[in-house]
N, C-alpha and C. Protein backbone atom coordinates (compact mmCIF):
# COMPACT_ATOMS: atom_id res chain seq x y z
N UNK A 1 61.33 73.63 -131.43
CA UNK A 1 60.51 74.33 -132.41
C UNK A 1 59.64 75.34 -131.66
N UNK A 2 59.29 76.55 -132.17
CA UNK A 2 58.49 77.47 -131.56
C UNK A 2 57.38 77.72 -132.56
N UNK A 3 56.33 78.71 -132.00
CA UNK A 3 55.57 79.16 -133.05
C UNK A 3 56.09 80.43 -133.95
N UNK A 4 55.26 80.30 -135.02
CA UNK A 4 55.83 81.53 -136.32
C UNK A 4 55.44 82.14 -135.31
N UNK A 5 56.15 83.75 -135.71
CA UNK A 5 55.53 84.84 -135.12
C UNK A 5 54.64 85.68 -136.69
N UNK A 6 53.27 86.29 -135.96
CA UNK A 6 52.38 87.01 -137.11
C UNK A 6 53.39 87.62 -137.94
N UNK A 7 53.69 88.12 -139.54
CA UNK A 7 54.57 88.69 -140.09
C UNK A 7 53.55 90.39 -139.73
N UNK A 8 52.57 90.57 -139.48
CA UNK A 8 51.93 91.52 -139.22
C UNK A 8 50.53 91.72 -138.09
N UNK A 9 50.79 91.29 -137.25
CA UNK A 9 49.92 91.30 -136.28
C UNK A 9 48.96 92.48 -135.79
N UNK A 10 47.82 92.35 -135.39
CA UNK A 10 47.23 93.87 -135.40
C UNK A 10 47.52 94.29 -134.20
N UNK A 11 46.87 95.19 -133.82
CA UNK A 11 47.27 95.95 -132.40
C UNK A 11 46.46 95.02 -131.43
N UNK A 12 45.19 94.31 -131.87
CA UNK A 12 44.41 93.79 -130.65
C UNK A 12 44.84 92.16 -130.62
N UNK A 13 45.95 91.57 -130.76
CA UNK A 13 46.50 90.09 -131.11
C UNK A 13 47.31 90.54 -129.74
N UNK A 14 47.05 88.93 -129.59
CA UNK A 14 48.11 88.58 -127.93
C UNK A 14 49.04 88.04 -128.25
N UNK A 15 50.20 88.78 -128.05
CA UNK A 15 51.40 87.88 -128.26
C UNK A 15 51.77 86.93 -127.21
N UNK A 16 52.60 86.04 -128.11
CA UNK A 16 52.75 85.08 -126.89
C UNK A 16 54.07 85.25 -126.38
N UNK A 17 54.81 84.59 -125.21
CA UNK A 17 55.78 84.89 -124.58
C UNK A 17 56.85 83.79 -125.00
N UNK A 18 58.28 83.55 -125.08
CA UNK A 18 58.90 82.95 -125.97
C UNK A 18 58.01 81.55 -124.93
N UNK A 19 58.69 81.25 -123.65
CA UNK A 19 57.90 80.05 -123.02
C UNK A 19 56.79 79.88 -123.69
N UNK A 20 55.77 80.41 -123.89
CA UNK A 20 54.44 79.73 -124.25
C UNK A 20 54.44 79.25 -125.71
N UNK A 21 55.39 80.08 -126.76
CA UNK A 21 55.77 79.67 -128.27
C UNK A 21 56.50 78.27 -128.30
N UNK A 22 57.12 78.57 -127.32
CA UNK A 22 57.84 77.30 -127.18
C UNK A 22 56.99 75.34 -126.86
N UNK A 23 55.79 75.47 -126.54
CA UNK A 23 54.59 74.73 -126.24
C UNK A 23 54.02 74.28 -127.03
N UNK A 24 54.28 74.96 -128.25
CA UNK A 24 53.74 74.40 -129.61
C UNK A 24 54.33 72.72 -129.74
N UNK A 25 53.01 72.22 -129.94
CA UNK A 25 52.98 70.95 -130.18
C UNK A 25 53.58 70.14 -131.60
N UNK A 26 52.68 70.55 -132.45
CA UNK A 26 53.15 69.99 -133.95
C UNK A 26 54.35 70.87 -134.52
N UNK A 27 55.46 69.47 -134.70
CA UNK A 27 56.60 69.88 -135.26
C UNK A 27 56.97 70.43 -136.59
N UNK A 28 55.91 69.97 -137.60
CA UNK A 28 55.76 70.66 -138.93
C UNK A 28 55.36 71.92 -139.05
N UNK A 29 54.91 73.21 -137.94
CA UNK A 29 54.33 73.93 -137.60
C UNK A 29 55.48 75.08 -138.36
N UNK A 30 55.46 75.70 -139.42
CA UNK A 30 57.23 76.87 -139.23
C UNK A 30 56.33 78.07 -140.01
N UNK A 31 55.02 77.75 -140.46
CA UNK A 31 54.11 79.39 -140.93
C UNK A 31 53.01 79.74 -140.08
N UNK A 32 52.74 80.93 -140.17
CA UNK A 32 51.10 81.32 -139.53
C UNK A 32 50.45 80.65 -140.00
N UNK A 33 50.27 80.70 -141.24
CA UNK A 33 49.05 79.56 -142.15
C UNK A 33 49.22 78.65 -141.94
N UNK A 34 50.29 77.60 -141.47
CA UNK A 34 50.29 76.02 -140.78
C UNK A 34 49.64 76.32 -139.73
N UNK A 35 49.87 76.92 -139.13
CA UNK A 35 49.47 77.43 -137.29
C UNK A 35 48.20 77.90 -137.43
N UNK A 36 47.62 78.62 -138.28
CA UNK A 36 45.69 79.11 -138.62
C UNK A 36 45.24 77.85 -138.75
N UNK A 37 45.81 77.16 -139.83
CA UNK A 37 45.06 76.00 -140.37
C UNK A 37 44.79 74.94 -138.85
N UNK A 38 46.04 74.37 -138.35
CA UNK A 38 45.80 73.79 -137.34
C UNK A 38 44.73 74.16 -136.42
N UNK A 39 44.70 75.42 -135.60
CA UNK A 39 43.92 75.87 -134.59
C UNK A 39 42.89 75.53 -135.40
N UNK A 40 42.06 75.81 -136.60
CA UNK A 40 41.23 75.93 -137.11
C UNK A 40 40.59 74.17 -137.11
N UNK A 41 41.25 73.52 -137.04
CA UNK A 41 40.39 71.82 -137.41
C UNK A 41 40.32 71.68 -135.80
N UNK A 42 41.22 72.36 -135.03
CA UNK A 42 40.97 71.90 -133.67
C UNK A 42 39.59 72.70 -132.68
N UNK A 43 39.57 74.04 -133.47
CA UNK A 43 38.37 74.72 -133.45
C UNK A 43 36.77 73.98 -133.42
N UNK A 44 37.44 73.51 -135.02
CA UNK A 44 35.78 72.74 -135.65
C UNK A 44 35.33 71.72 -134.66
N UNK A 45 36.58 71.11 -134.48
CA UNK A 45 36.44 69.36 -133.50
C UNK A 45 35.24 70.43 -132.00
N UNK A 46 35.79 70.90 -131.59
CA UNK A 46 35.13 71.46 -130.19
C UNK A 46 33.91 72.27 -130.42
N UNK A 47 33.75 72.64 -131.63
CA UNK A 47 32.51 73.23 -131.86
C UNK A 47 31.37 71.93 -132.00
N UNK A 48 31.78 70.50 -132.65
CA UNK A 48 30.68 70.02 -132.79
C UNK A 48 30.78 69.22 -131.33
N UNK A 49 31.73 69.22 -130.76
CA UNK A 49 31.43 68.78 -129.36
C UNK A 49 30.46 69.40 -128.33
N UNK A 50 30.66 70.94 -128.55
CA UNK A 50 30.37 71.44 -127.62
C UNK A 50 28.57 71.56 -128.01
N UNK A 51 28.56 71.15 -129.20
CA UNK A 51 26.81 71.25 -129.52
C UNK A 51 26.59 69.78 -129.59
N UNK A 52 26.62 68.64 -129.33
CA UNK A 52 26.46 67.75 -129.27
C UNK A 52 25.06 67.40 -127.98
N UNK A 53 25.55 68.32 -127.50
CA UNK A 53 24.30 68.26 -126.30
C UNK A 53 24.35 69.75 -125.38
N UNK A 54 23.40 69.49 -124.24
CA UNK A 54 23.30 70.79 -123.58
C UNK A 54 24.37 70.61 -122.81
N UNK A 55 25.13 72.08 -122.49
CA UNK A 55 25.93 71.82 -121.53
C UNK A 55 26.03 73.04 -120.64
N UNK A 56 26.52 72.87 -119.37
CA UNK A 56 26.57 74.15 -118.69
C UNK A 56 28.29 74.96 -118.74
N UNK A 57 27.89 76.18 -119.85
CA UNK A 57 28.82 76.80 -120.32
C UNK A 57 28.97 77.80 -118.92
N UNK A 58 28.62 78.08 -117.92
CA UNK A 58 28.37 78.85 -116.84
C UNK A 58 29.39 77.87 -116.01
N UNK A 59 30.50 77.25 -116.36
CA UNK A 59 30.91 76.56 -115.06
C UNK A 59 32.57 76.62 -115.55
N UNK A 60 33.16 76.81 -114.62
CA UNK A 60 35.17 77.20 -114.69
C UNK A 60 35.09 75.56 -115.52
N UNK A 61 35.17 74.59 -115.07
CA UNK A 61 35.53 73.51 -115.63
C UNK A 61 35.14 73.47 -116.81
N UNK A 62 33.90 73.97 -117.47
CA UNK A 62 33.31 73.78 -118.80
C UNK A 62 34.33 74.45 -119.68
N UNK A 63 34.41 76.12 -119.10
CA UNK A 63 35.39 76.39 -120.08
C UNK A 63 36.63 76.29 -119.97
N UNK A 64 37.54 76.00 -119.63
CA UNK A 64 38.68 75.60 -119.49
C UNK A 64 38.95 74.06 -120.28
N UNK A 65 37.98 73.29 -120.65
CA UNK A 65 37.49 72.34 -121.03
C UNK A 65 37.66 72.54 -122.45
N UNK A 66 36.44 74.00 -122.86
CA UNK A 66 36.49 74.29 -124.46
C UNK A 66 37.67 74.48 -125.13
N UNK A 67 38.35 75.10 -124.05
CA UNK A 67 39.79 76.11 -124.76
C UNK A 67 40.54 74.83 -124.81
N UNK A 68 40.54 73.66 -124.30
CA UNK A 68 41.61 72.38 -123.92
C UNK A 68 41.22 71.69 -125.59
N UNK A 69 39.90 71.80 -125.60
CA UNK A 69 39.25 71.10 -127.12
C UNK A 69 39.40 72.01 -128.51
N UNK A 70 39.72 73.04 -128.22
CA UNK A 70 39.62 73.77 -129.41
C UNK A 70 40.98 73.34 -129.74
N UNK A 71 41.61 73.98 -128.63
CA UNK A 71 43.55 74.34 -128.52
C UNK A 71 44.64 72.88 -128.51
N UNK A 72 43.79 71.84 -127.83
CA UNK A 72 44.88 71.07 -127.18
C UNK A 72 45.90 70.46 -128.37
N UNK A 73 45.52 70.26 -129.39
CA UNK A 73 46.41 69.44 -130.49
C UNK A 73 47.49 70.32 -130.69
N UNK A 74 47.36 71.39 -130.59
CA UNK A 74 48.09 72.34 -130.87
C UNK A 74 49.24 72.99 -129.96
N UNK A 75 48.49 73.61 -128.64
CA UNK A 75 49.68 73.83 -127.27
C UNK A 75 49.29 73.18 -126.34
N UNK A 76 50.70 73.26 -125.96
CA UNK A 76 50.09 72.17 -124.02
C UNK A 76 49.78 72.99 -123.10
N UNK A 77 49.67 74.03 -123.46
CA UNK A 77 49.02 75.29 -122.43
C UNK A 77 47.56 75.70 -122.44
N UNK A 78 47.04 74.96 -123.40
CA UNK A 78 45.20 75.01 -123.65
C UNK A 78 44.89 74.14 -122.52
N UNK A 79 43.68 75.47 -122.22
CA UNK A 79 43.11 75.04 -121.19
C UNK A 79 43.08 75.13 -119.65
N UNK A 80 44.99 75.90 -119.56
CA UNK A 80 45.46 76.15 -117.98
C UNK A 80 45.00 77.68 -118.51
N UNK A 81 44.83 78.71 -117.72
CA UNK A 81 45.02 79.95 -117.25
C UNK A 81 46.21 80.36 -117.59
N UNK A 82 46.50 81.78 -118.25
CA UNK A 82 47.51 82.22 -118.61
C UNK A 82 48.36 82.34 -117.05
N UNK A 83 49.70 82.55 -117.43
CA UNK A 83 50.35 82.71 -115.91
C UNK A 83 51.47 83.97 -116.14
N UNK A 84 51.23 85.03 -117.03
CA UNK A 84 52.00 85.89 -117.46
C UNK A 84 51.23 87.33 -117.88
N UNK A 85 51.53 88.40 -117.48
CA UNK A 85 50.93 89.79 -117.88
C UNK A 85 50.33 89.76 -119.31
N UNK A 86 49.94 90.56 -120.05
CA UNK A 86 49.14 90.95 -121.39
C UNK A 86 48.95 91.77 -121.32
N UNK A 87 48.88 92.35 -122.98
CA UNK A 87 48.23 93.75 -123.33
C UNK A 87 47.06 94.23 -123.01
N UNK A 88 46.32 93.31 -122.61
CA UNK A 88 45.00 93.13 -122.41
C UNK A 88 44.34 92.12 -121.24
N UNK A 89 43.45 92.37 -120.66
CA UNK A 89 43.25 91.34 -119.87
C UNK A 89 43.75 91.68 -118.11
N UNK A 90 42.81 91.13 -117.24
CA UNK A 90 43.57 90.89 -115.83
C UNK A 90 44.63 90.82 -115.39
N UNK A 91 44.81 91.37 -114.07
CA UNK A 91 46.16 90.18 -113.82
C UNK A 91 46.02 88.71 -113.58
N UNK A 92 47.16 88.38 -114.08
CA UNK A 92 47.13 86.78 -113.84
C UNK A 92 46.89 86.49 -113.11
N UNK A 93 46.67 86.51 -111.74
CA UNK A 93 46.42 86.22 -110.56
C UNK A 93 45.32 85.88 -109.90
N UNK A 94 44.40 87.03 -110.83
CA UNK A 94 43.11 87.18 -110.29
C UNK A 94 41.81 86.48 -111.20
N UNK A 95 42.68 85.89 -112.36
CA UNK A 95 41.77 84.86 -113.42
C UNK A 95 40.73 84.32 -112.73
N UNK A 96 40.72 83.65 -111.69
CA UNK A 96 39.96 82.63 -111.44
C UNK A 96 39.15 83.35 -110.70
N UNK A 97 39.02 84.54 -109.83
CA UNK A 97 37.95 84.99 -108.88
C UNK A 97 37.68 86.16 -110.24
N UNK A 98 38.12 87.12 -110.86
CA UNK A 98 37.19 87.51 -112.22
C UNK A 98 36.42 86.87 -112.79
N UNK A 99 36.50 85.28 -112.95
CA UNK A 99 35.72 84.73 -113.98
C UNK A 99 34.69 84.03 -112.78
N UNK A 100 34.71 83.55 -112.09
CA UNK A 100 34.23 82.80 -110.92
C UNK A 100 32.93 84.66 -110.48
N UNK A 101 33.39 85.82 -110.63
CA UNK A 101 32.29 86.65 -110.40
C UNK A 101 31.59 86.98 -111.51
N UNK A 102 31.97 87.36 -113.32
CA UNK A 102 32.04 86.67 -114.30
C UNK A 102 30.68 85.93 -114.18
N UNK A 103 30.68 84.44 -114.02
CA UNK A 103 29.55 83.82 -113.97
C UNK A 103 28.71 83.71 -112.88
N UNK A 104 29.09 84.41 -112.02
CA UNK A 104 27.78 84.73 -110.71
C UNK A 104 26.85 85.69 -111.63
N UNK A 105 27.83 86.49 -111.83
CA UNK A 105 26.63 87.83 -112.62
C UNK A 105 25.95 87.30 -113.80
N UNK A 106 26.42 86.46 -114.52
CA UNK A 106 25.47 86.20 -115.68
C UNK A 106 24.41 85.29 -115.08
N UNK A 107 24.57 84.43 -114.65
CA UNK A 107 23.97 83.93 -113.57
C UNK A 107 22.58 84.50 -112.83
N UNK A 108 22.92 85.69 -112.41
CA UNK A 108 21.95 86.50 -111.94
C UNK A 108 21.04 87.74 -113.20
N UNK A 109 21.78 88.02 -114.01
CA UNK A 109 20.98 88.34 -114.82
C UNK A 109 20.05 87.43 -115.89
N UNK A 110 20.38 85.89 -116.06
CA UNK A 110 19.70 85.25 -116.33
C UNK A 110 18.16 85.38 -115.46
N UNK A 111 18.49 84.63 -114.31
CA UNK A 111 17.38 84.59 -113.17
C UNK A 111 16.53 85.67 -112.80
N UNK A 112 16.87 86.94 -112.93
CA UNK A 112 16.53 88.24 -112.71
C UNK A 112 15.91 88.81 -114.03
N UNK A 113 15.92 88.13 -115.43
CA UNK A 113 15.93 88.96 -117.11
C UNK A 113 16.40 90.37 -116.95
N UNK A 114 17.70 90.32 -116.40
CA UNK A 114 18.05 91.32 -116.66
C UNK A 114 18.37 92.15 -117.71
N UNK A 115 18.95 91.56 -118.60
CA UNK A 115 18.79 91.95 -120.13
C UNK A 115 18.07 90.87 -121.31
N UNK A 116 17.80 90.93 -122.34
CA UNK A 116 17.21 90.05 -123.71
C UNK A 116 18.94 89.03 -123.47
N UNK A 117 17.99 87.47 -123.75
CA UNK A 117 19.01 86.83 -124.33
C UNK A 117 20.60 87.03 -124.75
N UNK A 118 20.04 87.50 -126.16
CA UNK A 118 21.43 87.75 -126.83
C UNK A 118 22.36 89.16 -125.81
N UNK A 119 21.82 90.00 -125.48
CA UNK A 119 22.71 90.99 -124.39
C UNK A 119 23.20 90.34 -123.59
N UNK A 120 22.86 89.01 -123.02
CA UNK A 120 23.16 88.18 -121.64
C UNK A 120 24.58 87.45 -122.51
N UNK A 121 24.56 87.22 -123.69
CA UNK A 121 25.29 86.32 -124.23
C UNK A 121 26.85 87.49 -124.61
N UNK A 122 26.03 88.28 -125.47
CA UNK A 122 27.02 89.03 -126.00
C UNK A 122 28.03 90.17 -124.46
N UNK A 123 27.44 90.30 -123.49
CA UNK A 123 27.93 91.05 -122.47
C UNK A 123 28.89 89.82 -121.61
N UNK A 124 28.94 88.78 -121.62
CA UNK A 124 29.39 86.95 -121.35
C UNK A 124 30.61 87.20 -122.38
N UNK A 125 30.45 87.17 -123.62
CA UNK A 125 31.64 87.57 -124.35
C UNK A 125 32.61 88.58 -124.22
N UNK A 126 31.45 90.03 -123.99
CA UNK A 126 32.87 90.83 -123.50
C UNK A 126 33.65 90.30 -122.41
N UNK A 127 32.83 90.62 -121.02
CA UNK A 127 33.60 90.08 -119.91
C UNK A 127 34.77 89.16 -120.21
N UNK A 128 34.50 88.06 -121.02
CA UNK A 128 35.35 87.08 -120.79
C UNK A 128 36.61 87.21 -121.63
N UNK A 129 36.41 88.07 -122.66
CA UNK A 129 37.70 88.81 -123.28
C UNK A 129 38.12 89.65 -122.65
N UNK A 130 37.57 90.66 -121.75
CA UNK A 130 38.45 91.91 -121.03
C UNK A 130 39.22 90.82 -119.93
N UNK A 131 38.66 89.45 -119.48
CA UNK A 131 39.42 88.87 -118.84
C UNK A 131 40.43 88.17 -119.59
N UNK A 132 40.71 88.20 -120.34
CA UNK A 132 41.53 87.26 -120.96
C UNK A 132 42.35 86.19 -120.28
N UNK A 133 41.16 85.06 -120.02
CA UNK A 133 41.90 84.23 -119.15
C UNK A 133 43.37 83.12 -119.87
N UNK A 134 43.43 83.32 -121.31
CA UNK A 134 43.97 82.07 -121.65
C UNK A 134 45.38 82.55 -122.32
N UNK A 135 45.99 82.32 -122.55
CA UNK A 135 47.43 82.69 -123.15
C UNK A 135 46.84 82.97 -124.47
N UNK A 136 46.10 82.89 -125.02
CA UNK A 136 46.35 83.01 -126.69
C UNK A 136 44.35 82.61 -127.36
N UNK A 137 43.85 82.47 -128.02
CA UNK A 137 42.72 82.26 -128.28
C UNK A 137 41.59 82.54 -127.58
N UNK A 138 41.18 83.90 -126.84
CA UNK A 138 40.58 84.52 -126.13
C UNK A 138 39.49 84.57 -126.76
N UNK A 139 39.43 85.48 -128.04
CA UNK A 139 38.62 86.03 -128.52
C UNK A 139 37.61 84.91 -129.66
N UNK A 140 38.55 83.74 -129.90
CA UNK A 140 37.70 82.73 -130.40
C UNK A 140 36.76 81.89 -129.57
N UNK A 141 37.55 81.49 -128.24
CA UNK A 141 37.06 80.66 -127.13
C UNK A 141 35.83 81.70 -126.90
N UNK A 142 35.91 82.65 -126.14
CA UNK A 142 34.50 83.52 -125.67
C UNK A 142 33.60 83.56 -126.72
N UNK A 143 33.55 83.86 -128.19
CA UNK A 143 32.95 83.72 -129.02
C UNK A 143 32.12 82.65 -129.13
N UNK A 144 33.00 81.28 -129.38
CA UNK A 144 32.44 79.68 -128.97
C UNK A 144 31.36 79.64 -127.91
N UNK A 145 31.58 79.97 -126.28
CA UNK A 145 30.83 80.00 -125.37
C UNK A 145 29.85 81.30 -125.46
N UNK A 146 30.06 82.18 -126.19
CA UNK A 146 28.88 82.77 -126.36
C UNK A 146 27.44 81.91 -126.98
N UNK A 147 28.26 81.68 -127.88
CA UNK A 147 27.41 80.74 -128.93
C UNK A 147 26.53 79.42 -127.99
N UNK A 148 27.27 79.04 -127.26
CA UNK A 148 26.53 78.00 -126.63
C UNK A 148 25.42 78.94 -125.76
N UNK A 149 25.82 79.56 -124.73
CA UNK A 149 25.13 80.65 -123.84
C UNK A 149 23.89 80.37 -124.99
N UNK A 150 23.90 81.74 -125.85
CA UNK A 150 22.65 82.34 -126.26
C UNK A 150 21.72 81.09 -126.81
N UNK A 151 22.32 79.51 -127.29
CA UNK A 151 21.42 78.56 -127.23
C UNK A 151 20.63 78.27 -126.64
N UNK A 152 21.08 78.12 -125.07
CA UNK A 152 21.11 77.48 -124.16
C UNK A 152 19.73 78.45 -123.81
N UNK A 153 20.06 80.13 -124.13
CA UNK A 153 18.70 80.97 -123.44
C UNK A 153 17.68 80.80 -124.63
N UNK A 154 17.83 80.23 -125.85
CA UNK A 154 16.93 79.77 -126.47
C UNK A 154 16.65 80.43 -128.09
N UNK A 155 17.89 81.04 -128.28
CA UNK A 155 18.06 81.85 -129.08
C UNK A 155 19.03 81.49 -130.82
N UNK A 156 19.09 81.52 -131.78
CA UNK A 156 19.98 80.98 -133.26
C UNK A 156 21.39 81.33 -132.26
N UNK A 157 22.62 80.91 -132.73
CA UNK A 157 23.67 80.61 -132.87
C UNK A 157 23.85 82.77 -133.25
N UNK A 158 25.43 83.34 -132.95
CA UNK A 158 25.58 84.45 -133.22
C UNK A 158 26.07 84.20 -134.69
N UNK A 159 26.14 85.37 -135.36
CA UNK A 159 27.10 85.09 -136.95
C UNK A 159 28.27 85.47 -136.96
N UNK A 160 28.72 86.23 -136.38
CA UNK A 160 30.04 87.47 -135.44
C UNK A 160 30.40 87.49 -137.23
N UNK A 161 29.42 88.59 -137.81
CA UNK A 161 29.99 89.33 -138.90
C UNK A 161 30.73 88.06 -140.28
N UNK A 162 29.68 86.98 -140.53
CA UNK A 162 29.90 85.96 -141.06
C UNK A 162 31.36 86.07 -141.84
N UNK A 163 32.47 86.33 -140.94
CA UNK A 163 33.75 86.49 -141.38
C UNK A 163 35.04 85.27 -140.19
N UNK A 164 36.26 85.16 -140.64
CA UNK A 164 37.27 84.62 -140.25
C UNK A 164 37.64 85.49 -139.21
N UNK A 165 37.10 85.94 -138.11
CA UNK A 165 37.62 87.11 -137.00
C UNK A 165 38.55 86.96 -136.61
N UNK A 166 39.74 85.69 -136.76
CA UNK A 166 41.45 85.19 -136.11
C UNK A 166 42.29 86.12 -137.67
N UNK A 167 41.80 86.58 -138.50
CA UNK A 167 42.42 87.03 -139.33
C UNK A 167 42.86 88.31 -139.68
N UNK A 168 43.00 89.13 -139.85
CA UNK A 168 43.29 90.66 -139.94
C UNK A 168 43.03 90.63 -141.30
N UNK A 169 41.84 91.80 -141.14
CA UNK A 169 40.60 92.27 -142.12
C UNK A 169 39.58 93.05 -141.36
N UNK A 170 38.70 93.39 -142.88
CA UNK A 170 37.55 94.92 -142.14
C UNK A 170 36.47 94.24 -141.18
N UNK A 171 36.37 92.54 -141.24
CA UNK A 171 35.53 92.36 -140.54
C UNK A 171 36.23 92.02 -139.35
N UNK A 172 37.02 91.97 -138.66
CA UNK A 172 38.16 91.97 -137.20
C UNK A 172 38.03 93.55 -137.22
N UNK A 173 38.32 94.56 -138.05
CA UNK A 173 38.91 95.71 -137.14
C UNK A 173 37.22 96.05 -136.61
N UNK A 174 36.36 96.03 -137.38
CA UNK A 174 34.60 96.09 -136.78
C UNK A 174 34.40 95.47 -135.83
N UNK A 175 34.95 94.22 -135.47
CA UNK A 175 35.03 93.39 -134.34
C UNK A 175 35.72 94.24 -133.20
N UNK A 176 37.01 94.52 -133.49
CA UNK A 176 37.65 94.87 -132.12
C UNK A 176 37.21 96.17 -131.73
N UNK A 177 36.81 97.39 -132.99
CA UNK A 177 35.89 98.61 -132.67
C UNK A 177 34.76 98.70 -131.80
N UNK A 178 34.17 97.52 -131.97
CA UNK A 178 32.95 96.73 -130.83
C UNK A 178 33.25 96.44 -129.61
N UNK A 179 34.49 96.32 -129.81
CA UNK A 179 34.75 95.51 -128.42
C UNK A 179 35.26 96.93 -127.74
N UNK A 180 36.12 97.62 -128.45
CA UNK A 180 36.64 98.77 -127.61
C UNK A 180 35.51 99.77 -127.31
N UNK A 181 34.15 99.90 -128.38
CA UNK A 181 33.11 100.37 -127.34
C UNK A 181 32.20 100.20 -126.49
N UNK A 182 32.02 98.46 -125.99
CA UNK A 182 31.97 97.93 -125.21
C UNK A 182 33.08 98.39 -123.98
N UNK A 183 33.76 98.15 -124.53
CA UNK A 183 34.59 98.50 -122.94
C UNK A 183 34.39 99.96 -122.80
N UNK A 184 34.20 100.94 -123.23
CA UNK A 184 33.17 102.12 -122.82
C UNK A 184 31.71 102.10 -122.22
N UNK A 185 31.34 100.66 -121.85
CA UNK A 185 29.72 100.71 -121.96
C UNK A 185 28.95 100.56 -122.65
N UNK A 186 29.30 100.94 -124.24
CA UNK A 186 28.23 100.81 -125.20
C UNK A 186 28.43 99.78 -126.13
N UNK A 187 27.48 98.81 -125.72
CA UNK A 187 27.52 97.36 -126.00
C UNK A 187 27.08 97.18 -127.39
N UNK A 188 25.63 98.40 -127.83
CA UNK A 188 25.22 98.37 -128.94
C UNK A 188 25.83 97.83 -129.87
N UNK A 189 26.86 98.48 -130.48
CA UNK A 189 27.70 98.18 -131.90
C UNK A 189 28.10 96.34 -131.69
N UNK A 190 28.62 96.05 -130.59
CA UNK A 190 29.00 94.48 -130.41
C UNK A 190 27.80 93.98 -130.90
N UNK A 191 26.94 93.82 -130.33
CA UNK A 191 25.57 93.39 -130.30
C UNK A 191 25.24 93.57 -131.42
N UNK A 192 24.93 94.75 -132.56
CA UNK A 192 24.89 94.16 -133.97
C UNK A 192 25.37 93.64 -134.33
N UNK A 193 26.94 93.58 -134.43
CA UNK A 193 27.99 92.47 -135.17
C UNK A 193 28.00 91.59 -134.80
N UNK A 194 27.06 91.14 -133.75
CA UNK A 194 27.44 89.65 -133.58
C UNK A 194 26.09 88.88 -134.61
N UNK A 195 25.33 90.03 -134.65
CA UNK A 195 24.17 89.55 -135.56
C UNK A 195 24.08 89.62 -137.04
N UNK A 196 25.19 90.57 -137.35
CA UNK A 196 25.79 91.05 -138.88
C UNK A 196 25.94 89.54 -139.91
């Protein structure tokens, strides 16, 4: 059994590679909407985990951890490091020293106030999507650990545009518009929508 493929996927969706479709866990799995729904309860489970207490979202093991809790019911590849090129994202290779500098720097702009809170959080999110360390759920996982981050600096939870952002709609293409002017530098627009 493999995973559905999107009947319409947007331009900013990671496809997966037949190997990694092939990883899909649950055998009843044959629509996107079986496959949303799933990720989605495995989502919730790791969200109330991951607020259950303080944790240090600043550490390779933590997140690799989240993506294992959000993802794992679902593929047996949650949680390892992608091991294949993308539209987006690093090379594979270099996952672990990107993200490993990644959290030096947030790290230091914590200690330093280099930016307000939520900039420390929401600039943590880009990074960790232009890295796209994971085969598939990038943009939910960084989202998640944002969310913990900006707790953690003492700040509400983000709203990221109180919408379904895994879905294709006006509140995703505002999302990925953010993100693509972020990756210009201008963080602004992210940074409202995450407060939208």
């Amino acid at each position: 059994m493999t995973a559905p493929d999107s009947d319409q996927p947007d331009d900013a969706a990671t496809l997966l590679t037949r190997e990694e479709r092939a990883d899909l866990i649950p055998a009843y799995i044959t629509l996107k909407q079986e496959l949303n729904e799933a990720e989605q309860i495995g989502i919730a489970d790791a969200d109330r985990w991951a607020f259950q207490r303080r944790r240090d979202v600043l550490s390779e093991s933590l997140l690799l951890d989240l993506h294992r809790r959000m993802f794992g019911a679902v593929w047996r590849w949650a949680g390892k490091f992608r091991q294949s090129p993308r539209n987006i994202g690093v090379d594979y290779w270099t996952i672990s020293i990107e993200l490993r500098q990644l959290l030096d720097d947030v790290r230091a702009w914590i200690a330093d106030n280099v930016y307000p809170p939520d900039e420390i959080a929401i600039r943590f999110h880009h990074r960790l999507v232009l890295i796209h360390p994971f085969p598939n759920g990038n943009g939910r996982h960084a989202r998640l650990a944002a969310d913990l981050l900006v707790t953690l600096l003492g700040n509400e939870r983000f709203t990221w545009g109180r919408s379904n952002l895994a879905s294709a709609g006006e509140a995703r293409k505002q999302y990925v518009a953010a993100l693509r002017l972020a990756d210009q530098h201008d963080i602004g627009p992210l940074l409202a929508f995450a407060r939208s």
